[in-house]
N, C-alpha and C. Protein backbone atom coordinates (compact mmCIF):
# COMPACT_ATOMS: atom_id res chain seq x y z
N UNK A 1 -2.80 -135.51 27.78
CA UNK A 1 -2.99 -136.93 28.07
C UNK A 1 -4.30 -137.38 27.45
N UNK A 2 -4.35 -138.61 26.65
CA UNK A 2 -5.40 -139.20 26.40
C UNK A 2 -6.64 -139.24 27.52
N UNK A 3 -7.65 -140.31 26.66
CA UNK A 3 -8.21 -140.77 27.95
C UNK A 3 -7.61 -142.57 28.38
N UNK A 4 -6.40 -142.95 27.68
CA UNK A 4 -6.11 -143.66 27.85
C UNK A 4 -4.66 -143.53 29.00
N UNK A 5 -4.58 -143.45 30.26
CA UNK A 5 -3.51 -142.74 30.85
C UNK A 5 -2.04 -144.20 30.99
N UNK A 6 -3.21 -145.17 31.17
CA UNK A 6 -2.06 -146.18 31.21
C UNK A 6 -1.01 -146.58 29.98
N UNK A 7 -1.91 -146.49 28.81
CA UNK A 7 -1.33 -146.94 27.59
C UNK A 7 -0.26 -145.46 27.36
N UNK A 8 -0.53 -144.62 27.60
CA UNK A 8 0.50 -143.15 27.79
C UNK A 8 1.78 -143.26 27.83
N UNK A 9 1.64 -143.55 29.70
CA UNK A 9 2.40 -144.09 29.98
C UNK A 9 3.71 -144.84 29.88
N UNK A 10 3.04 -146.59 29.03
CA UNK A 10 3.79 -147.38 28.75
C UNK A 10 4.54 -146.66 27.19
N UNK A 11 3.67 -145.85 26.45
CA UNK A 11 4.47 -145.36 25.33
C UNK A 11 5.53 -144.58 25.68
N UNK A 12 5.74 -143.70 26.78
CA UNK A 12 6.95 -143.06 27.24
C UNK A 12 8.36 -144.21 27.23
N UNK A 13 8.00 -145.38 28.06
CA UNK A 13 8.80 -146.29 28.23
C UNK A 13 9.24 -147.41 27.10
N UNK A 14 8.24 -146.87 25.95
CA UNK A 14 8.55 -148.15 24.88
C UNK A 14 9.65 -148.19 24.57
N UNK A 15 10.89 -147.84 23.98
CA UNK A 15 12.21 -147.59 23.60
C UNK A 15 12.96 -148.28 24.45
N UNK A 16 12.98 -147.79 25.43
CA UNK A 16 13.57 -148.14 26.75
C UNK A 16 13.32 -149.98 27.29
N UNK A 17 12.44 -150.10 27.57
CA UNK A 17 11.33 -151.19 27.50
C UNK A 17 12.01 -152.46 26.22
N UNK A 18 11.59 -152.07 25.32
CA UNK A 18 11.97 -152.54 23.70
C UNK A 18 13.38 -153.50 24.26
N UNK A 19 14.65 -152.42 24.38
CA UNK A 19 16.16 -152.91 24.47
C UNK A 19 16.03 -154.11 25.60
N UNK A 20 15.26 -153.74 26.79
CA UNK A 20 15.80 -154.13 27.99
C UNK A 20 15.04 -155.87 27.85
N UNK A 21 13.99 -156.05 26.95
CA UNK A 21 13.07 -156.97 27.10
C UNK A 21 14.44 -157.71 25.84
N UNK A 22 14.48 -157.09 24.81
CA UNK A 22 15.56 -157.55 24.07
C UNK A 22 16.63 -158.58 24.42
N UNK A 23 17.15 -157.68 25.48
CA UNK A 23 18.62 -157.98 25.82
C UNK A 23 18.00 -159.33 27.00
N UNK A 24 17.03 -159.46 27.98
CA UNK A 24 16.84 -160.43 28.73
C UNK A 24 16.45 -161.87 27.64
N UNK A 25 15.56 -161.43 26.94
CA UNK A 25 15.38 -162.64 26.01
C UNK A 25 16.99 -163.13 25.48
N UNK A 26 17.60 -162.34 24.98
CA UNK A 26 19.06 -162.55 24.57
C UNK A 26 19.76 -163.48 25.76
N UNK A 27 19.96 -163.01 27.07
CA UNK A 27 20.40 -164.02 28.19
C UNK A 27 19.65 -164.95 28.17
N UNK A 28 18.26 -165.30 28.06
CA UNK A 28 17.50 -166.48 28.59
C UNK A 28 17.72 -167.78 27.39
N UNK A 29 17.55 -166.73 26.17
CA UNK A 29 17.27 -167.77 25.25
C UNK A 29 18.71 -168.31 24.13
N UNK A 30 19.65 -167.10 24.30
CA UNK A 30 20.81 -167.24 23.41
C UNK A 30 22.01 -167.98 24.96
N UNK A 31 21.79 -167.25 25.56
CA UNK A 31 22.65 -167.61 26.69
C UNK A 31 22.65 -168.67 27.39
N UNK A 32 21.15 -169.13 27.71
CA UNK A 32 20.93 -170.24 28.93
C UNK A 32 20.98 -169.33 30.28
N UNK A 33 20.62 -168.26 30.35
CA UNK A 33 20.94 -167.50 32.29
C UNK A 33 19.52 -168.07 32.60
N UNK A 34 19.30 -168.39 33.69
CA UNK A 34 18.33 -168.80 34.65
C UNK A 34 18.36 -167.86 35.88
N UNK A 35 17.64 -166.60 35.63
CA UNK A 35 17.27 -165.92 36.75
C UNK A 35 16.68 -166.56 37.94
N UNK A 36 17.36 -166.34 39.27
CA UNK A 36 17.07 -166.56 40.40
C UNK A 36 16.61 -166.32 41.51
N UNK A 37 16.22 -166.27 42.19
CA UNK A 37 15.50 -165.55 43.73
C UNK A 37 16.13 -166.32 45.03
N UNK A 38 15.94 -165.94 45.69
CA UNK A 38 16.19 -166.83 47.51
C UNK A 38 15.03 -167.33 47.58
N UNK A 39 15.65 -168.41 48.45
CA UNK A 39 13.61 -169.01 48.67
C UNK A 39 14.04 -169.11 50.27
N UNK A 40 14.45 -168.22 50.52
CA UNK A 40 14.33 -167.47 51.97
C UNK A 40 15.07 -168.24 53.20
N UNK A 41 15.88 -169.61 52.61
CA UNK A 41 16.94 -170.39 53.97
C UNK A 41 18.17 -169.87 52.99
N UNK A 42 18.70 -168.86 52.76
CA UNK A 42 19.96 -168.95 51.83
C UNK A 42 20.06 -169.31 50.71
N UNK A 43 19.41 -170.17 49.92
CA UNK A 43 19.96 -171.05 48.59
C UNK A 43 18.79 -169.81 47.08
N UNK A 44 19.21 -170.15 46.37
CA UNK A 44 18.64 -169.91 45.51
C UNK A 44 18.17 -170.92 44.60
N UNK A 45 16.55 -170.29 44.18
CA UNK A 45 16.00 -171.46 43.47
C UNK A 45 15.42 -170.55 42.28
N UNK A 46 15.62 -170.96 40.80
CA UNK A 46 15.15 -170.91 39.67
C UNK A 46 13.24 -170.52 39.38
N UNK A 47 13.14 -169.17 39.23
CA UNK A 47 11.64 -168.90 38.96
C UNK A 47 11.18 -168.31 37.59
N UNK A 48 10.66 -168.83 37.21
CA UNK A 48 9.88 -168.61 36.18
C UNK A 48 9.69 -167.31 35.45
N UNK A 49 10.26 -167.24 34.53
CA UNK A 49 10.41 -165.35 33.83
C UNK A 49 9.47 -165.00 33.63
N UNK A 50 8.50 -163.99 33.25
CA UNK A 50 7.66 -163.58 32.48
C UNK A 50 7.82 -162.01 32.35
N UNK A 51 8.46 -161.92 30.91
CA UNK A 51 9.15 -160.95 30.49
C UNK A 51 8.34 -159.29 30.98
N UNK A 52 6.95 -159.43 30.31
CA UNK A 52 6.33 -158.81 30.32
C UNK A 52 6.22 -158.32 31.63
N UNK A 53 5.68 -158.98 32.76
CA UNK A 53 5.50 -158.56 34.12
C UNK A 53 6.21 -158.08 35.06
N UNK A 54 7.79 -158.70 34.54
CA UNK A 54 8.93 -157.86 35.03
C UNK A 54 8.87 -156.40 34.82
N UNK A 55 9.02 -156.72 32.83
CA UNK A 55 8.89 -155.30 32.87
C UNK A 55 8.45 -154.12 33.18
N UNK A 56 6.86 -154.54 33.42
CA UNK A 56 5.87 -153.90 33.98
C UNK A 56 5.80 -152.74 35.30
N UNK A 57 6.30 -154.03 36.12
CA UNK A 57 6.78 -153.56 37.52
C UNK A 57 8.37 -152.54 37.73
N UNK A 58 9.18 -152.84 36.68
CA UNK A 58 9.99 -152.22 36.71
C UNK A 58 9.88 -150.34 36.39
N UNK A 59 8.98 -150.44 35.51
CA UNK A 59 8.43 -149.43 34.55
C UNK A 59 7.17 -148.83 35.37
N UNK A 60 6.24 -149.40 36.34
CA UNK A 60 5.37 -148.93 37.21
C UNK A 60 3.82 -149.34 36.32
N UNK A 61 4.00 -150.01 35.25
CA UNK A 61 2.87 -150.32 34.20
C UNK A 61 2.11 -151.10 34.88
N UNK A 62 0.65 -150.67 35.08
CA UNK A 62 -0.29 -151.63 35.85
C UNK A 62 -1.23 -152.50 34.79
N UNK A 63 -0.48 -153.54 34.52
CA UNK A 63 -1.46 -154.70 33.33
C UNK A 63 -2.86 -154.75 33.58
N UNK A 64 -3.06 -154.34 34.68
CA UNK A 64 -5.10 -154.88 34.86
C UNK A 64 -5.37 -153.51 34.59
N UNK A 65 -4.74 -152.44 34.40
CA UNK A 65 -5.46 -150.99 33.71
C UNK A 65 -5.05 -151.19 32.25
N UNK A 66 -4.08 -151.90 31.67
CA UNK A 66 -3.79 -151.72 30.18
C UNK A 66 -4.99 -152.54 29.80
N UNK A 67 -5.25 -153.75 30.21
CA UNK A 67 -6.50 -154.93 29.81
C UNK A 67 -7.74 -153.83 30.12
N UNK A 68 -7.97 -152.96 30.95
CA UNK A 68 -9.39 -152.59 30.87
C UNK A 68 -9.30 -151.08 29.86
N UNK A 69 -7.77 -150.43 29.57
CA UNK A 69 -8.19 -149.85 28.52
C UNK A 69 -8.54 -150.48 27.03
N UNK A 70 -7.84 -151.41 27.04
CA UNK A 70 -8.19 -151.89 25.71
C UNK A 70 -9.58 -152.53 25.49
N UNK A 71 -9.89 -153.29 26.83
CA UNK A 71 -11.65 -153.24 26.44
C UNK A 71 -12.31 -151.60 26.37
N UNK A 72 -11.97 -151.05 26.77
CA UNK A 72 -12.45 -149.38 26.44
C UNK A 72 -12.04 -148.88 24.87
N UNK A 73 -11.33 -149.37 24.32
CA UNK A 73 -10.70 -148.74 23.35
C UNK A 73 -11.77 -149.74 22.10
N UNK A 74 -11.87 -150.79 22.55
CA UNK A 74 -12.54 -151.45 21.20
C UNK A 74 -14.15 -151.24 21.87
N UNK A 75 -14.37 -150.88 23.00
CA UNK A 75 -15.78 -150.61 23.28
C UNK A 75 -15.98 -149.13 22.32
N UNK A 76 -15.22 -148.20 22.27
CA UNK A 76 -14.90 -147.02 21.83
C UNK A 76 -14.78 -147.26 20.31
N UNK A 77 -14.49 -147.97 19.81
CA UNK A 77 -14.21 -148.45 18.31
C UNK A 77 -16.07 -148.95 18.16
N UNK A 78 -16.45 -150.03 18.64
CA UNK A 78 -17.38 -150.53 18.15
C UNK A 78 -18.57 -149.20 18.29
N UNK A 79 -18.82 -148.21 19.10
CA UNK A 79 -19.47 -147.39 19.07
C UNK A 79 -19.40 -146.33 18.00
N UNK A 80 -17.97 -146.15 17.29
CA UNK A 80 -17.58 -145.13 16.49
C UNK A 80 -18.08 -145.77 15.44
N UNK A 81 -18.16 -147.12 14.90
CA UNK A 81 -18.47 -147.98 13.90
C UNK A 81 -19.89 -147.97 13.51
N UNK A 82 -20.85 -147.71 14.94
CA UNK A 82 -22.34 -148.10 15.06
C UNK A 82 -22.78 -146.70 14.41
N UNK A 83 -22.02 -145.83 14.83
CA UNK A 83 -22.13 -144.59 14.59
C UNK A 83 -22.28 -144.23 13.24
N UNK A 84 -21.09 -144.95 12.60
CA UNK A 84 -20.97 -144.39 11.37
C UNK A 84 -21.59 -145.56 10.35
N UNK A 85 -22.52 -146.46 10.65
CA UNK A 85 -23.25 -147.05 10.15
C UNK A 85 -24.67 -146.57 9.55
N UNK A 86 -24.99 -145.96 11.08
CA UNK A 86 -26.27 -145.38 10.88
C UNK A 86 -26.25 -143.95 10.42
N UNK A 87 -25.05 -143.49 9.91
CA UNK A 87 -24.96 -142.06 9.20
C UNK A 87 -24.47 -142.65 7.94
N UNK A 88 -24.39 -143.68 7.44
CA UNK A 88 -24.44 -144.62 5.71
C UNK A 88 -25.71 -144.60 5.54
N UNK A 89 -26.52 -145.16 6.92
CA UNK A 89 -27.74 -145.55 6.05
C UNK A 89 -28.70 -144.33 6.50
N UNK A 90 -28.57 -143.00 7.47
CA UNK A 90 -29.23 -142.50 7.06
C UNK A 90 -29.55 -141.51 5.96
N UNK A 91 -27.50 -141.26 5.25
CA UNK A 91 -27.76 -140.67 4.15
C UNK A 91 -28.33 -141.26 2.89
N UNK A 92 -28.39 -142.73 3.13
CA UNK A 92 -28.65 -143.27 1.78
C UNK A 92 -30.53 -143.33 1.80
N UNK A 93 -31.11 -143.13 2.56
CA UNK A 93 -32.54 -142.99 2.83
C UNK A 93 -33.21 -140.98 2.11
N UNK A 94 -31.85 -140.17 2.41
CA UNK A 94 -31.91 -138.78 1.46
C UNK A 94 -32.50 -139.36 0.30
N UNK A 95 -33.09 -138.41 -0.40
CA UNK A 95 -33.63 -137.84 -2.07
C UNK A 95 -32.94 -136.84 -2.10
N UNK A 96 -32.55 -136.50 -3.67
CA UNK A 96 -31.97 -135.58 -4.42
C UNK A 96 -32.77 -134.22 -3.69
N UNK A 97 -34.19 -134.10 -3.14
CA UNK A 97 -34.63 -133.02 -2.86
C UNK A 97 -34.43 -133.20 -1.08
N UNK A 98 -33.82 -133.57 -0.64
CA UNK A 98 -33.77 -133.74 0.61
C UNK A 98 -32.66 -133.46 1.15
N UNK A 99 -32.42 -132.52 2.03
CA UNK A 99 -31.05 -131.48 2.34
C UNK A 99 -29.93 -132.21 3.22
């Protein structure tokens, strides 16, 4: 396992994930289906999709750990960058006699 456990995770489920997000966009947007809920006296009332968060929950994917790996991942990038900045310029400060 990385040190990224959430993003892991969701890669196990991508395939899977992929079709199922597919096929709902396919009902919502080719079809017209209007997914529904109870609004708790019997009737059903029309709520608002959001593909992603369904999926999420379906799949066990916790979005506020994917958002703080990816600030980890470009915090992790910009350090690898700083890194390899100051090993440009400290080789370019070498002389031919300088090891």
């Amino acid at each position: 396992m990385s040190q990224y456990p959430e993003h892991d995770k969701m890669e196990t489920v991508q395939d899977e994930a992929r079709a199922v997000s597919a096929f709902l966009e396919w009902l919502i947007e080719e079809r017209g289906v209007t997914l529904c809920r109870d609004d708790g006296r019997g009737r059903l009332e029309p709520f608002p999709v959001n593909i992603e968060s369904l999926l999420a929950g379906h799949f066990k994917i916790n979005l506020s750990k994917i958002d703080a790996e990816k600030e980890q991942m470009l915090q992790d990038l910009r350090t690898a960058n700083e890194q390899a900045r100051a090993g440009v310029v400290e080789s370019r400060g070498r002389t031919a006699d300088t090891p």
